[in-house]
C-alpha atoms as a PDB file:
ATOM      1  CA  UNK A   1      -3.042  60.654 125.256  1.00  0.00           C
ATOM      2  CA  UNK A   2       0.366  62.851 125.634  1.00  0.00           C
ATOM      3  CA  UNK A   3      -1.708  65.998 125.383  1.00  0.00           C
ATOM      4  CA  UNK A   4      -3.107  65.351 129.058  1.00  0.00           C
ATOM      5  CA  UNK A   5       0.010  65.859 130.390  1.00  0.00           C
ATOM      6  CA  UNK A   6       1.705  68.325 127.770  1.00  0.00           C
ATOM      7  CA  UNK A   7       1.254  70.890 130.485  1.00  0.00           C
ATOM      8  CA  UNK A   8       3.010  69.219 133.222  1.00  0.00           C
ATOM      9  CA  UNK A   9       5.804  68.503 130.976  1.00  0.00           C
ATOM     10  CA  UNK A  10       6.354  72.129 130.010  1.00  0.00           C
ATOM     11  CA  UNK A  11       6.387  73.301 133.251  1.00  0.00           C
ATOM     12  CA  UNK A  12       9.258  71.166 133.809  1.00  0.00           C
ATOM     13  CA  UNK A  13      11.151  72.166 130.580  1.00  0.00           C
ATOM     14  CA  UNK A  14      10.104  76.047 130.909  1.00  0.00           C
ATOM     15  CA  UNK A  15      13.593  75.739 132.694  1.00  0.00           C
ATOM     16  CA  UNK A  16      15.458  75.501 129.098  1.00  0.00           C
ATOM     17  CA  UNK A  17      14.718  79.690 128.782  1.00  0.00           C
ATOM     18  CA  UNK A  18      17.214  80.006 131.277  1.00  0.00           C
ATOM     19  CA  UNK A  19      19.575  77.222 130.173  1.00  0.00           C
ATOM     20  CA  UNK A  20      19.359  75.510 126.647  1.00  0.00           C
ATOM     21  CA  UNK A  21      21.508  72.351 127.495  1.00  0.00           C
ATOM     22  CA  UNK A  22      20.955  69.669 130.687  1.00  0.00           C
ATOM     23  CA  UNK A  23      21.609  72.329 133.120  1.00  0.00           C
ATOM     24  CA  UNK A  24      18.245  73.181 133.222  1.00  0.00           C
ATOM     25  CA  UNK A  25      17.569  70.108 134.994  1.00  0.00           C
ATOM     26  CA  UNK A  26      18.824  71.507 138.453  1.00  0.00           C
ATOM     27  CA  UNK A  27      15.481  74.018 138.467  1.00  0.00           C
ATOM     28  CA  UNK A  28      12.935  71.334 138.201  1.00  0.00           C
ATOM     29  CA  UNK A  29      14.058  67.777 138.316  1.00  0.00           C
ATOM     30  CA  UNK A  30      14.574  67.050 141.867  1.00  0.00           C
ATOM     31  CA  UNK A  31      11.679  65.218 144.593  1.00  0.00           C
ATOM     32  CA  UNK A  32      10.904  69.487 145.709  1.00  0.00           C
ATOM     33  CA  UNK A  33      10.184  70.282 142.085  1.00  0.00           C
ATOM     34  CA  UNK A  34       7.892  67.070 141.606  1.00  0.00           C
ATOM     35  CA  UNK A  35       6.365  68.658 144.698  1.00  0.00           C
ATOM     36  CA  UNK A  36       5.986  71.888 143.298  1.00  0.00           C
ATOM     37  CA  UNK A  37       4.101  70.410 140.288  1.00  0.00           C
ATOM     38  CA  UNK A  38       1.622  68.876 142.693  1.00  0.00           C
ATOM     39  CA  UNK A  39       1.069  72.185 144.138  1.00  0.00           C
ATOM     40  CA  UNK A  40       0.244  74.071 140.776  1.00  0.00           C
ATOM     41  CA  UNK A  41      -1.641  71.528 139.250  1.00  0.00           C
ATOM     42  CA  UNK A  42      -3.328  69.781 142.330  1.00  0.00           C
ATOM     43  CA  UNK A  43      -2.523  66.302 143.058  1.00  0.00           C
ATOM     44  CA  UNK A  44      -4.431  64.933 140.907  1.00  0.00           C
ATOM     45  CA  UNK A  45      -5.478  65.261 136.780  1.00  0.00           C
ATOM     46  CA  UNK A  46      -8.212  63.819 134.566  1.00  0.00           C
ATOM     47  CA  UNK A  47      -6.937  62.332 130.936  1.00  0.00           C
ATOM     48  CA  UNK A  48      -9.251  62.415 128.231  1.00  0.00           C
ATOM     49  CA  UNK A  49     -10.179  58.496 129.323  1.00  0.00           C
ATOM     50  CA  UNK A  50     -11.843  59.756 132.418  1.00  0.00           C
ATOM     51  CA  UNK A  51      -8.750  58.349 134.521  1.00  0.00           C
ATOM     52  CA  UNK A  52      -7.723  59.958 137.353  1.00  0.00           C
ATOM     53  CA  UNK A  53      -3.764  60.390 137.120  1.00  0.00           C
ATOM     54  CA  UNK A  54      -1.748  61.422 140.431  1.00  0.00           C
ATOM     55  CA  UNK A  55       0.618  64.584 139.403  1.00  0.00           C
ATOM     56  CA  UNK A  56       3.389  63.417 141.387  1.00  0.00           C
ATOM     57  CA  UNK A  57       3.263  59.697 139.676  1.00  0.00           C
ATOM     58  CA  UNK A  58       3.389  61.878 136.082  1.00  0.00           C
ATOM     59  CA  UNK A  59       6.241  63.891 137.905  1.00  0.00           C
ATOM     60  CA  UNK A  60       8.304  60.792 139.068  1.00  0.00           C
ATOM     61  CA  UNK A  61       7.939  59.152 135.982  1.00  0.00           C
ATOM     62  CA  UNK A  62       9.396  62.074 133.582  1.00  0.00           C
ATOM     63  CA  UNK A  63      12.233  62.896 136.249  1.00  0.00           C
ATOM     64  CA  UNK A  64      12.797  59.074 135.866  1.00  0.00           C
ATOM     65  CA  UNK A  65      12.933  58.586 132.274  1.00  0.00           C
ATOM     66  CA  UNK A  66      15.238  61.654 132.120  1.00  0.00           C
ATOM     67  CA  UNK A  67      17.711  61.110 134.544  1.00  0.00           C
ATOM     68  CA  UNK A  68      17.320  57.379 135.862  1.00  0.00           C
ATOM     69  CA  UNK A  69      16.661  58.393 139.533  1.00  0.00           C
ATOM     70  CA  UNK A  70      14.913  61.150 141.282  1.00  0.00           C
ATOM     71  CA  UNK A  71      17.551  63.223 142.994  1.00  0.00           C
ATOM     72  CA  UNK A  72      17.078  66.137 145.980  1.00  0.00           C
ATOM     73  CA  UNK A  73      17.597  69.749 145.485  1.00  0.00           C
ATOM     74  CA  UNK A  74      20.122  69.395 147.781  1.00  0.00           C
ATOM     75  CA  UNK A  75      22.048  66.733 145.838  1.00  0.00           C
ATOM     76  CA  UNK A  76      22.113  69.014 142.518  1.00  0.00           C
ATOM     77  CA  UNK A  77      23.226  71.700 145.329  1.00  0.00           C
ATOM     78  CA  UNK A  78      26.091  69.767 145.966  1.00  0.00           C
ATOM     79  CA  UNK A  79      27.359  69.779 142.609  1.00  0.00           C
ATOM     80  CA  UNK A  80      27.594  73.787 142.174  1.00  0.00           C
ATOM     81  CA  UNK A  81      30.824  75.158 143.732  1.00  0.00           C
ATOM     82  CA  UNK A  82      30.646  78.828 145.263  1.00  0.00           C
ATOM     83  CA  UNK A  83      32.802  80.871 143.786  1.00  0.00           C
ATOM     84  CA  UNK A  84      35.134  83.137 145.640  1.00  0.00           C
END
């Protein structure tokens, strides 16, 4: 069911407060955030089947569906220019 992993997708999206539009995508959406979700919700969830899901596979698979790959922090780092 979606609801056992509503949470885990809001954590993800909590980023849109900051940023309404795809920016908010450079917060959460890299292979450290997917990490980061493991670490808050343990590594591993129970759906209402009984199944035992790994967080990081539910983590992979939404960064996947929304961008195509799973990128670094360091490669959304890349595309911010200091300013002066």
């Amino acid at each position: 069911m979606p609801d056992d992993y509503l949470a885990l997708y809001q954590w993800f999206d909590q980023s849109k407060a900051i940023f309404a539009d795809p920016r908010h995508r450079t917060l959460r959406y890299h292979a450290e955030g997917i990490l980061m979700l493991e670490t808050l919700f343990g590594s591993i969830i129970v759906n209402a089947d009984g199944k035992h899901v790994p967080v990081r596979l539910i983590g992979e698979q939404h960064v996947i569906e929304d961008l195509g790959f799973i990128p670094s922090f360091a490669d959304w780092g890349r595309l911010i220019a200091p300013q002066a």
